[in-house]
C-alpha atoms as a PDB file:
ATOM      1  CA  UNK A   1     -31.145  -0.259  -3.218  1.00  0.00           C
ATOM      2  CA  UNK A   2     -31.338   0.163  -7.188  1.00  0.00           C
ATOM      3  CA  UNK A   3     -31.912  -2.900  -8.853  1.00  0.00           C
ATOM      4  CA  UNK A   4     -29.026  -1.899 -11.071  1.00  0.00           C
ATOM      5  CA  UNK A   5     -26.487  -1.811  -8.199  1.00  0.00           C
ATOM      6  CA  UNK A   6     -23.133  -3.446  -8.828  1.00  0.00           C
ATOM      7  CA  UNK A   7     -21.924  -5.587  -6.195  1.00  0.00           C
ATOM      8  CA  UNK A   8     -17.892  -6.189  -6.027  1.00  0.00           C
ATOM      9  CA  UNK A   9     -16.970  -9.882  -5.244  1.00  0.00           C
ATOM     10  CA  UNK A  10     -14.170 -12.081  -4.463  1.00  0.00           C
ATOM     11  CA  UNK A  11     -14.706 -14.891  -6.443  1.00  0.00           C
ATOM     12  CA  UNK A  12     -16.157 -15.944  -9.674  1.00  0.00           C
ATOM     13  CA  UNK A  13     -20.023 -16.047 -10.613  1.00  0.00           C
ATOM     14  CA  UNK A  14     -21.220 -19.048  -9.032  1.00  0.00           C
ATOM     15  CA  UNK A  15     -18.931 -18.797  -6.025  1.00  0.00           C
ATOM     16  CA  UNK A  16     -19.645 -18.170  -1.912  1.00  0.00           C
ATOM     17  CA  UNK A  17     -19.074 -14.283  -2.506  1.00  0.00           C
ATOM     18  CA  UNK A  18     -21.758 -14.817  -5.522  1.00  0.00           C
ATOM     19  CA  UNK A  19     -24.623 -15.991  -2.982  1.00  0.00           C
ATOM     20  CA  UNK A  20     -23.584 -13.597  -0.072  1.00  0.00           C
ATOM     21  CA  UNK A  21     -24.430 -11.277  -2.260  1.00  0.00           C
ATOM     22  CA  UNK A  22     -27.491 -12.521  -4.010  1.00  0.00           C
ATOM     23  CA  UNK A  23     -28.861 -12.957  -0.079  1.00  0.00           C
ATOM     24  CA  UNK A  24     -28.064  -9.332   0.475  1.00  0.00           C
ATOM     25  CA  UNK A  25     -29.684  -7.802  -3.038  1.00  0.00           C
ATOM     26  CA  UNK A  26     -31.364 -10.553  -4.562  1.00  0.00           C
ATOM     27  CA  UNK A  27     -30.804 -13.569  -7.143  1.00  0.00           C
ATOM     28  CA  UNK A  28     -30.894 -10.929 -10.190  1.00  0.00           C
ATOM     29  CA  UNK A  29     -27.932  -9.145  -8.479  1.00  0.00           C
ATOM     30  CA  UNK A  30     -25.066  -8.044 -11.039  1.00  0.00           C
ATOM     31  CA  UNK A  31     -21.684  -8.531  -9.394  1.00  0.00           C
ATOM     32  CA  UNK A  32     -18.270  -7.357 -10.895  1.00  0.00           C
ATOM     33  CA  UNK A  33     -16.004 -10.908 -10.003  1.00  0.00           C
ATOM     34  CA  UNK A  34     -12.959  -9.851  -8.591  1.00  0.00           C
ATOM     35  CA  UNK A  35      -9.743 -12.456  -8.575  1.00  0.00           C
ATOM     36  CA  UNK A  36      -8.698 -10.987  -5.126  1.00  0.00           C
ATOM     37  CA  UNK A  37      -9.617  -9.275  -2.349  1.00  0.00           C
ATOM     38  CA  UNK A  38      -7.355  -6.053  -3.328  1.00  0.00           C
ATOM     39  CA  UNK A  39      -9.451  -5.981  -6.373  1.00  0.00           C
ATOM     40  CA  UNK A  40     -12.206  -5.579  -5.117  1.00  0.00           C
ATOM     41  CA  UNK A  41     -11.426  -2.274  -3.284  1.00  0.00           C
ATOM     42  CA  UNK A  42     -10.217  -1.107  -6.532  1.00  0.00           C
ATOM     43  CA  UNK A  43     -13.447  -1.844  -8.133  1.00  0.00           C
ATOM     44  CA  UNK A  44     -14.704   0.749  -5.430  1.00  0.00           C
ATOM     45  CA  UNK A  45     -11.986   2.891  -6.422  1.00  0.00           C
ATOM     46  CA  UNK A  46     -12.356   3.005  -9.963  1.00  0.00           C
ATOM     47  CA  UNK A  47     -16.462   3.210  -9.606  1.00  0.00           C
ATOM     48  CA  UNK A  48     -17.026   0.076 -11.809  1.00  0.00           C
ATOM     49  CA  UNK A  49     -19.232  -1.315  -8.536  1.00  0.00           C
ATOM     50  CA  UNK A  50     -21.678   0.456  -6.274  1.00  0.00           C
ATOM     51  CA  UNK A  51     -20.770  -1.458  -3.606  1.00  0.00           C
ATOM     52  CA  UNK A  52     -18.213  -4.320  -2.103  1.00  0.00           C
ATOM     53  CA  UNK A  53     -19.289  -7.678  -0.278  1.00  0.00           C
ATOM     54  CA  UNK A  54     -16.027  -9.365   1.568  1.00  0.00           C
ATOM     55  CA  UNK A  55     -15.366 -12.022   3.868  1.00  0.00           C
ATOM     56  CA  UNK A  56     -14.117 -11.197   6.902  1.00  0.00           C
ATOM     57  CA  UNK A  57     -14.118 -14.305   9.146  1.00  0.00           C
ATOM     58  CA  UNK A  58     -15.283 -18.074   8.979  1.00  0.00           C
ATOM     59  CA  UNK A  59     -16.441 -19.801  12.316  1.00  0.00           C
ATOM     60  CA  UNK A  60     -13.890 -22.045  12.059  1.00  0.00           C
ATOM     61  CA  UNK A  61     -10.823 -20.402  10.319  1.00  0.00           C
ATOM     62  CA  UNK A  62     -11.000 -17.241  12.056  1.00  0.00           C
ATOM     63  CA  UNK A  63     -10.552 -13.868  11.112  1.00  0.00           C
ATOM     64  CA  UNK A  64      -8.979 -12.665   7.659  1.00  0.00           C
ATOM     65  CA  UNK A  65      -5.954 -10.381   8.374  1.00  0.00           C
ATOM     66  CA  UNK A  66      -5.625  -9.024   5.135  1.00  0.00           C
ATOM     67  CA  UNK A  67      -9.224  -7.483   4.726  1.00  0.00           C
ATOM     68  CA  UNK A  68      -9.318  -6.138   8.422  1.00  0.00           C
ATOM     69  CA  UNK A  69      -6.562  -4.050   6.915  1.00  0.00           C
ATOM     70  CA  UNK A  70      -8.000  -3.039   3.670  1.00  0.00           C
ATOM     71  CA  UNK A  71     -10.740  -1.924   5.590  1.00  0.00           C
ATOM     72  CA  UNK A  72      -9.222   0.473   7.642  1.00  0.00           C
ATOM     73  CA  UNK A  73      -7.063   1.585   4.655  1.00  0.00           C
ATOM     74  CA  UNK A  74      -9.499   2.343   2.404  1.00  0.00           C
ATOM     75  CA  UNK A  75     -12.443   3.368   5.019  1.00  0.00           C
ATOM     76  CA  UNK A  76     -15.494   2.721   2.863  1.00  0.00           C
ATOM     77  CA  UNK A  77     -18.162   2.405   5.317  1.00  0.00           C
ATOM     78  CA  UNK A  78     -19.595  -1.077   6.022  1.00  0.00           C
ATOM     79  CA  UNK A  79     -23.329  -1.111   6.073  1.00  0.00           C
ATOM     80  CA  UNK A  80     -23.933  -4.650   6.491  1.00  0.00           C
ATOM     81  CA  UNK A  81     -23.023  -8.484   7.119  1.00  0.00           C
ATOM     82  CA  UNK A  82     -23.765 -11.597   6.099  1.00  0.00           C
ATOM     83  CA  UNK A  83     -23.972 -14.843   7.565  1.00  0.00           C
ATOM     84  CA  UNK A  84     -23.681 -17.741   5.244  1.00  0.00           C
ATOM     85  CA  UNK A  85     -23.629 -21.466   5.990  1.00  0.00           C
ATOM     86  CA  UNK A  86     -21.062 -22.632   3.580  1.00  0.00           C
ATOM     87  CA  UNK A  87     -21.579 -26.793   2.683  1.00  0.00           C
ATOM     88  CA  UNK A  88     -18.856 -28.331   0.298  1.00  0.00           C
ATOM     89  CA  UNK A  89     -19.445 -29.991  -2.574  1.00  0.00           C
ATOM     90  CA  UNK A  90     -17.029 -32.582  -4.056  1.00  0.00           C
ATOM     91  CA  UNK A  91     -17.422 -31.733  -8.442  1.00  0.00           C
ATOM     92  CA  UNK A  92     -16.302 -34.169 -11.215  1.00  0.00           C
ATOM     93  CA  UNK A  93     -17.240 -36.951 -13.506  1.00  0.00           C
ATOM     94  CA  UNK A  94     -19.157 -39.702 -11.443  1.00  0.00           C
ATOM     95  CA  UNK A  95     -18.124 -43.234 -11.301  1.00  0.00           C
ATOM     96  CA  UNK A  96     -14.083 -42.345 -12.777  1.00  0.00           C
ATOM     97  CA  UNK A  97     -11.643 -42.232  -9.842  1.00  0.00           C
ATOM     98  CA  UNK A  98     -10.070 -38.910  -9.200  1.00  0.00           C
ATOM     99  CA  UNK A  99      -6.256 -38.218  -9.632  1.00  0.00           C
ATOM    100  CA  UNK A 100      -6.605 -34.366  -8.183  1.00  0.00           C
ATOM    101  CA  UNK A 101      -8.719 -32.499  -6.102  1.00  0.00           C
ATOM    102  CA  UNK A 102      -8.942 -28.278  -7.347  1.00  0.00           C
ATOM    103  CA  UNK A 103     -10.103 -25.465  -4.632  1.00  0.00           C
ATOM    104  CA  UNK A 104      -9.096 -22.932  -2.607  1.00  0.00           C
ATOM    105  CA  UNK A 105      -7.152 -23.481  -0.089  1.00  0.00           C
ATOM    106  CA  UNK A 106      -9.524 -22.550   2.904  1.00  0.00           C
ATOM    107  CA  UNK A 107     -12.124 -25.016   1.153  1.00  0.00           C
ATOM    108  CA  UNK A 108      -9.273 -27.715   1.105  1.00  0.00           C
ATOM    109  CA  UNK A 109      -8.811 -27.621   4.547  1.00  0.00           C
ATOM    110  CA  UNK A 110     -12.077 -27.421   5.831  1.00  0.00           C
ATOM    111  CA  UNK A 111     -12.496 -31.175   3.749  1.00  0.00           C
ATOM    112  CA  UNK A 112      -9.146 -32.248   4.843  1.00  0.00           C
ATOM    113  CA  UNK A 113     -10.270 -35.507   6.716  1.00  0.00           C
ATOM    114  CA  UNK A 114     -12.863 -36.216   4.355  1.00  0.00           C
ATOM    115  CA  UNK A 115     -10.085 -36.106   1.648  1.00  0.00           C
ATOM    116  CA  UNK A 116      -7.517 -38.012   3.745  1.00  0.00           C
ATOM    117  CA  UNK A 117      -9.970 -40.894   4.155  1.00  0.00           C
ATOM    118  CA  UNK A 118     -11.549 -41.232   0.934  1.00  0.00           C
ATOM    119  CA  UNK A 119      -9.290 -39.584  -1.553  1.00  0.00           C
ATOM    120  CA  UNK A 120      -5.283 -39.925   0.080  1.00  0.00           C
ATOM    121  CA  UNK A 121      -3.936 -40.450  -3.244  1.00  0.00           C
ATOM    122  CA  UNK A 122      -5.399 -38.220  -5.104  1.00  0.00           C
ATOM    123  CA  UNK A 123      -3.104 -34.625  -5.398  1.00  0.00           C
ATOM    124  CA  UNK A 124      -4.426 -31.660  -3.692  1.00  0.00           C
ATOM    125  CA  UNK A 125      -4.129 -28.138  -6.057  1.00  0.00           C
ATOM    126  CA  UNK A 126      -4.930 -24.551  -4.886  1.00  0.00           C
ATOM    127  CA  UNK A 127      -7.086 -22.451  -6.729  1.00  0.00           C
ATOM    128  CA  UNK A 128      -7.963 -18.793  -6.207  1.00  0.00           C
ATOM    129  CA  UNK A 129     -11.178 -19.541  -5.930  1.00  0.00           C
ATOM    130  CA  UNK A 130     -13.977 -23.015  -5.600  1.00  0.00           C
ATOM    131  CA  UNK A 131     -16.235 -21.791  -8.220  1.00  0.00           C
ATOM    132  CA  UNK A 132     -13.695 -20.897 -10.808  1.00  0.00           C
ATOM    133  CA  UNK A 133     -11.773 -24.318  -9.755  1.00  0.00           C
ATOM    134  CA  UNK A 134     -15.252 -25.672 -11.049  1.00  0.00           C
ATOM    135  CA  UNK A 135     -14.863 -24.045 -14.291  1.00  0.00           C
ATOM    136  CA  UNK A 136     -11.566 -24.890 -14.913  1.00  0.00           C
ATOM    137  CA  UNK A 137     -12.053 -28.732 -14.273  1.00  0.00           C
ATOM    138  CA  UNK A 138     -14.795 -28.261 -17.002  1.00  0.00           C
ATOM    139  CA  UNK A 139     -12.494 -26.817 -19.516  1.00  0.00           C
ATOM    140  CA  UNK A 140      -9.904 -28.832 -18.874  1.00  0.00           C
ATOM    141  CA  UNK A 141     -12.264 -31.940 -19.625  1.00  0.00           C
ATOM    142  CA  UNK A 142     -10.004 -33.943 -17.454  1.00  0.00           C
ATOM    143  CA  UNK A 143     -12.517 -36.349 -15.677  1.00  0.00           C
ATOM    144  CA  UNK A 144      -9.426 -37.824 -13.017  1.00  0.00           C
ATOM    145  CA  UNK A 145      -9.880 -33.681 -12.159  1.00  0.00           C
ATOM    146  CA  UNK A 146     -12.299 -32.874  -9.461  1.00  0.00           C
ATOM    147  CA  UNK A 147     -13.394 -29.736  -7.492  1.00  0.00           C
ATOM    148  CA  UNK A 148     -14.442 -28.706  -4.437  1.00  0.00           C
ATOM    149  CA  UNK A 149     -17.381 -26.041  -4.467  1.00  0.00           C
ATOM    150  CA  UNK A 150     -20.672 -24.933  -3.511  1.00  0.00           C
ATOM    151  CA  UNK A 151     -23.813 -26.546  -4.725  1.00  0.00           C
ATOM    152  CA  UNK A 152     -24.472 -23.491  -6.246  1.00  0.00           C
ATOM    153  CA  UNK A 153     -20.962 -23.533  -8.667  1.00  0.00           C
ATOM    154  CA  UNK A 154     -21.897 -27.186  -9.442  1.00  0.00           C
ATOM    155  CA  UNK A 155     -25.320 -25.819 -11.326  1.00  0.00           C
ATOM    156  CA  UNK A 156     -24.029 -23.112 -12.628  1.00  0.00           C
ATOM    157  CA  UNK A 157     -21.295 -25.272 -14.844  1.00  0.00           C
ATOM    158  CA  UNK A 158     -23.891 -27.668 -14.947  1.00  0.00           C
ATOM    159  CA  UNK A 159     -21.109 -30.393 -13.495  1.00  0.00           C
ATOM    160  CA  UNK A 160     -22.453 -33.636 -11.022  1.00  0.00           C
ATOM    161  CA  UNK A 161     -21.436 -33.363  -7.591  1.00  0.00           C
ATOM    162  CA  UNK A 162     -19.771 -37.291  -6.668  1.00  0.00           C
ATOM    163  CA  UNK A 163     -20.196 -36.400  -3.113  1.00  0.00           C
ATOM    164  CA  UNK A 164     -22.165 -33.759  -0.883  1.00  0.00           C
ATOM    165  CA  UNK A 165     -21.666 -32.078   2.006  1.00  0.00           C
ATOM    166  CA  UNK A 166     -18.060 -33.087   2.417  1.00  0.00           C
ATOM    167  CA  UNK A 167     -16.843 -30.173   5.058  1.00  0.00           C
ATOM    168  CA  UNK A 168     -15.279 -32.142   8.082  1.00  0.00           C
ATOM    169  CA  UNK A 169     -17.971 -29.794  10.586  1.00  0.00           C
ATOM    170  CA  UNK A 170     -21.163 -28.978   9.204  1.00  0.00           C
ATOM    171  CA  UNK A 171     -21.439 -25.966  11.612  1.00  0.00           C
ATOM    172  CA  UNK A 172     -19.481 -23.799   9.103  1.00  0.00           C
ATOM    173  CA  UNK A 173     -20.349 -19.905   8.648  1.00  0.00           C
ATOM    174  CA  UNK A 174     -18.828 -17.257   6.710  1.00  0.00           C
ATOM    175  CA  UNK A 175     -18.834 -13.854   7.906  1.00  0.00           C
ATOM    176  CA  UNK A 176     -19.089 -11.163   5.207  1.00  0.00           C
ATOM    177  CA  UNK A 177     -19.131  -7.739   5.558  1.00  0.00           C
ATOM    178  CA  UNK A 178     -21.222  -5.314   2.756  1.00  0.00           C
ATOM    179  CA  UNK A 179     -19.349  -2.325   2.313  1.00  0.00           C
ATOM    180  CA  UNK A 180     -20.203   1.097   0.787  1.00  0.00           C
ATOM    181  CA  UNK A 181     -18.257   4.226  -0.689  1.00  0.00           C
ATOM    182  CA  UNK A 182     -20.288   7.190   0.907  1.00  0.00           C
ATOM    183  CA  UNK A 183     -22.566   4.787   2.547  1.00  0.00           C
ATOM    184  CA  UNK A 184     -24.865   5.619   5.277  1.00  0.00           C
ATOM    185  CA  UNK A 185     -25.853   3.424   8.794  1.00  0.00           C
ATOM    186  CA  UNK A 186     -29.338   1.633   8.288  1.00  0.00           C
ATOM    187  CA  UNK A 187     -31.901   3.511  10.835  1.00  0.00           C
ATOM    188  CA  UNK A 188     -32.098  -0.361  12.897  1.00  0.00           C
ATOM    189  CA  UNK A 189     -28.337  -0.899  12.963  1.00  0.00           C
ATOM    190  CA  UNK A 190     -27.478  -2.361  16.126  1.00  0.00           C
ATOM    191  CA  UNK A 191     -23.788  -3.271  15.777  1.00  0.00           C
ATOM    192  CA  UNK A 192     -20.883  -0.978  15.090  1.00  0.00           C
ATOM    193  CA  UNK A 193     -17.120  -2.001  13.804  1.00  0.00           C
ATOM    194  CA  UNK A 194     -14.396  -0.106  15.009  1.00  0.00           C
ATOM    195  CA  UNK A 195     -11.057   0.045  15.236  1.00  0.00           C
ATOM    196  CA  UNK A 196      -8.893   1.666  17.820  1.00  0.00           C
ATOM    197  CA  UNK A 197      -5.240   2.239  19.171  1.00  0.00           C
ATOM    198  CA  UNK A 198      -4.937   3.065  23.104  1.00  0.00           C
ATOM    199  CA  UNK A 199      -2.796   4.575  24.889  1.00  0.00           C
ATOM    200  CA  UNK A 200       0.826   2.949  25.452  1.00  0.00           C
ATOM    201  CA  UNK A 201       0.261   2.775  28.970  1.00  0.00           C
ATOM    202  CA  UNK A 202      -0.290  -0.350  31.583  1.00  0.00           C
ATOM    203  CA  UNK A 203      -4.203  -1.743  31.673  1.00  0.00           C
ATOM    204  CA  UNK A 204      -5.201   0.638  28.523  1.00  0.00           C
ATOM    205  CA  UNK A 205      -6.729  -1.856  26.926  1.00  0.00           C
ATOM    206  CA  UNK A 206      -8.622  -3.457  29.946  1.00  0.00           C
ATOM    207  CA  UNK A 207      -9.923   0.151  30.683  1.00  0.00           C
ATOM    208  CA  UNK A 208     -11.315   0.256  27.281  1.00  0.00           C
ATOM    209  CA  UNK A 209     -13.199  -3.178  27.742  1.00  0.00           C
ATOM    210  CA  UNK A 210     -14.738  -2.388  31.377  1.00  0.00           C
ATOM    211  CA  UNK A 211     -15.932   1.031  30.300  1.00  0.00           C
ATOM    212  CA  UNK A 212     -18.147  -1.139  27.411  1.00  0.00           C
ATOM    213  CA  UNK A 213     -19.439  -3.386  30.184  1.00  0.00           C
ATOM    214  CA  UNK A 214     -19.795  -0.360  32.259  1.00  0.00           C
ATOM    215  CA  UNK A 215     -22.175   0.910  29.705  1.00  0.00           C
ATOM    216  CA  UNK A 216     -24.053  -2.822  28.887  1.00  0.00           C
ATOM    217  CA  UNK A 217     -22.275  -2.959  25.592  1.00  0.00           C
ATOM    218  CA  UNK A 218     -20.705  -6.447  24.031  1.00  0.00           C
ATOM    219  CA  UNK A 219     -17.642  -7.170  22.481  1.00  0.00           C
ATOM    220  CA  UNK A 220     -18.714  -9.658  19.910  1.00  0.00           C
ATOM    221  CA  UNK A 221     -15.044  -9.558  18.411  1.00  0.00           C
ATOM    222  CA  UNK A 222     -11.653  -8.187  19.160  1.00  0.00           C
ATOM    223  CA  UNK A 223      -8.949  -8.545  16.651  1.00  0.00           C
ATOM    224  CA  UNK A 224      -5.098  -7.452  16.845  1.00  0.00           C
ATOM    225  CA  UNK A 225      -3.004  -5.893  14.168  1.00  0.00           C
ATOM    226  CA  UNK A 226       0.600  -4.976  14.151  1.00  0.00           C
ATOM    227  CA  UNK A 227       0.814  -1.281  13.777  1.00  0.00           C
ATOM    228  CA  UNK A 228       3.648  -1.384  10.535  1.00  0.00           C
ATOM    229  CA  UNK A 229       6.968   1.046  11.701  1.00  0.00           C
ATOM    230  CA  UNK A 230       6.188   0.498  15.314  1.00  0.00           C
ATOM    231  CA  UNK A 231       7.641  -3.233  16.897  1.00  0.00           C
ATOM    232  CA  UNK A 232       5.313  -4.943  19.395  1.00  0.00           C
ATOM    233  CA  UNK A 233       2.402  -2.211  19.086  1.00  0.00           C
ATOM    234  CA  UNK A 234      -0.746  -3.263  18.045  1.00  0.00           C
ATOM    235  CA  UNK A 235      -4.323  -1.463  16.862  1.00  0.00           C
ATOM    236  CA  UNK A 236      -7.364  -2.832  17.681  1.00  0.00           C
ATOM    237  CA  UNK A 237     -10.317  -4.030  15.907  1.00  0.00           C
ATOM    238  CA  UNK A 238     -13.882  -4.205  17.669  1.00  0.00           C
ATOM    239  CA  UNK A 239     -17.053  -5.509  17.206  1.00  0.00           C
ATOM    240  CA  UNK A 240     -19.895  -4.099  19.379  1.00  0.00           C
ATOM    241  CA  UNK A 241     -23.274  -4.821  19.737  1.00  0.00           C
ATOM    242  CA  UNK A 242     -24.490  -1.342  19.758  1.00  0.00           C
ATOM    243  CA  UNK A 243     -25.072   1.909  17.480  1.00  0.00           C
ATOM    244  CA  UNK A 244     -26.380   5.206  17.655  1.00  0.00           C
ATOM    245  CA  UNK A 245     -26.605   7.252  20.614  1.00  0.00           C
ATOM    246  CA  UNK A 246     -25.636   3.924  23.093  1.00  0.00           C
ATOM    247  CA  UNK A 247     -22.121   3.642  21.760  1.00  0.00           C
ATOM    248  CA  UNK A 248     -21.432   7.652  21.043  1.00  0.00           C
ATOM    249  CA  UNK A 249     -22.140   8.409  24.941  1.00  0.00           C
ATOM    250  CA  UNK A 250     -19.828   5.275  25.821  1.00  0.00           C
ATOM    251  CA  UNK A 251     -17.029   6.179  23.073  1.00  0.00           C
ATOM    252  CA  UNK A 252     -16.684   9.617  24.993  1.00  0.00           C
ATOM    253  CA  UNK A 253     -15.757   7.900  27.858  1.00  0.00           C
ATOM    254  CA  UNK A 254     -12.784   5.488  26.362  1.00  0.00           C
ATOM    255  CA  UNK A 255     -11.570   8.485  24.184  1.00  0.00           C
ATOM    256  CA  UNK A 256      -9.070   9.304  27.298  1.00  0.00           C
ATOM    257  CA  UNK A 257      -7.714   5.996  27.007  1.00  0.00           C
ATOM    258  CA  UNK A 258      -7.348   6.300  23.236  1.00  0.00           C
ATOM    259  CA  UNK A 259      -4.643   7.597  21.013  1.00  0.00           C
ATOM    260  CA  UNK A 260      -6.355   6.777  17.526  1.00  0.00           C
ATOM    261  CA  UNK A 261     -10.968   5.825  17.218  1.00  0.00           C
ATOM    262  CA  UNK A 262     -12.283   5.310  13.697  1.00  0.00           C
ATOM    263  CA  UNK A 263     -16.247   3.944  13.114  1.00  0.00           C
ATOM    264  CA  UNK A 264     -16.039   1.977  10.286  1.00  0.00           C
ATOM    265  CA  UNK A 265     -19.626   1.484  10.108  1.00  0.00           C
ATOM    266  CA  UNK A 266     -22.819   1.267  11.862  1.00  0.00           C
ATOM    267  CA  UNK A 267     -25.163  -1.563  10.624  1.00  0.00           C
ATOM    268  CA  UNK A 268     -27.890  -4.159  11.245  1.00  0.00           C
ATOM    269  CA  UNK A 269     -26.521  -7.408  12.992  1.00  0.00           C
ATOM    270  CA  UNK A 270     -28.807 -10.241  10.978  1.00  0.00           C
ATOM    271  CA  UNK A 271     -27.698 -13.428  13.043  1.00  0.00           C
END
């Protein structure tokens, strides 16, 4: 990749999105901050980034609806993931008791019974985003205002941390996905995203699954969508743990049982 690649984030400098994709192109990485997901596709769209890094699940949260579907939409290729361990920090002024608490709200909840038992009083806001939460609580100079954040936002805005590693289960991993107008499968990908509808028929679904098994391929992840106009239909996304010339001879075999199969990308699993 060029060194002068710009990378499409979610997020502010500073923020989860930020490190994802400093792991995936290094710490001198130029990233276009993006204030939501949407925007970030746009980026793409407009060609003021190279490239797009998104989350797409979080091992305790689940899957992301809204990007499953902006992937499909838009059907940039995705050419890689990231796994990151995400650790929350709590952000203030130390020794000054805190009146409210500023992050997003999947941050919030993953602290929620850290917050309950040492902060119940103090009032819980939303923010788009932990890193800019950080920056705001800076500007606003507020020291009753606190954030929650990565260790990473904390030394950017050069802001103590009162408390680390607040997130109620320390096994917490963010999924992200690196996606790629025009982008091409790495030559070791071994894992392929997908996304299917079958046919409206009794045991369609099922049929797809065995004829994976049949062939020795997992299913790492299968996620439902509502197909919009149609009531109580659904499309399908897959993750398989398989590429190249193992999946093509087993997605000849499912096509029968198939009404719609798109690849959305072939790439290296890094688990």
């Amino acid at each position: 990749m060029s060194p002068s690649m710009r990378i499409a984030i979610q997020g502010d400098i500073a923020s989860f999105h930020h490190v994802a994709a400093q792991q995936w192109h290094g710490t001198d990485t130029a990233v276009v901050p993006c204030d939501s997901f949407d925007d970030v596709f746009g980026a793409l769209n407009r060609h003021d980034a190279e490239m797009g890094i998104v989350a797409i699940e979080n091992s305790l949260y689940g899957g992301i609806n809204h990007v499953y579907d902006l992937i499909e939409s838009h059907r940039y290729p995705i050419v890689g993931e990231i796994h990151l361990p995400v650790h929350q920090q709590l952000i203030g002024t130390l020794n000054t008791p805190v009146t409210h608490i500023y992050s997003h709200p999947v941050a919030l909840a993953q602290c929620q019974e850290y917050l309950d038992a040492h902060y119940p009083q103090a009032t819980r806001i939303e923010y788009q985003d932990t890193a800019a939460a950080v920056d705001f609580i800076k500007r606003q100079g507020n020291p009753g205002y606190a954030a929650i954040a990565g260790r990473q936002a904390a030394e950017f805005h050069a802001m103590p941390i009162i408390a680390e590693d607040i997130e109620d289960n320390p096994a917490n991993f963010t999924r992200f996905l690196v996606i790629q107008p025009h982008g091409t499968a790495p030559t070791d990908a071994n894992r392929t995203s997908l996304v299917i509808t079958t046919n409206h028929t009794p045991g369609a679904l099922a049929g797809v699954l065995t004829l994976f098994a049949k062939h020795n391929i997992n299913l790492s992840k299968l996620q439902s969508r509502p197909i919009i106009g149609q009531p109580w239909r659904y499309r399908f996304y897959l993750v398989l743990d398989a590429a190249g010339e193992q999946l093509r001879t087993a997605l000849k075999d499912i096509e029968p049982l198939t009404e719609s199969l798109t690849i959305l990308g072939e790439y290296r699993h890094n688990l």
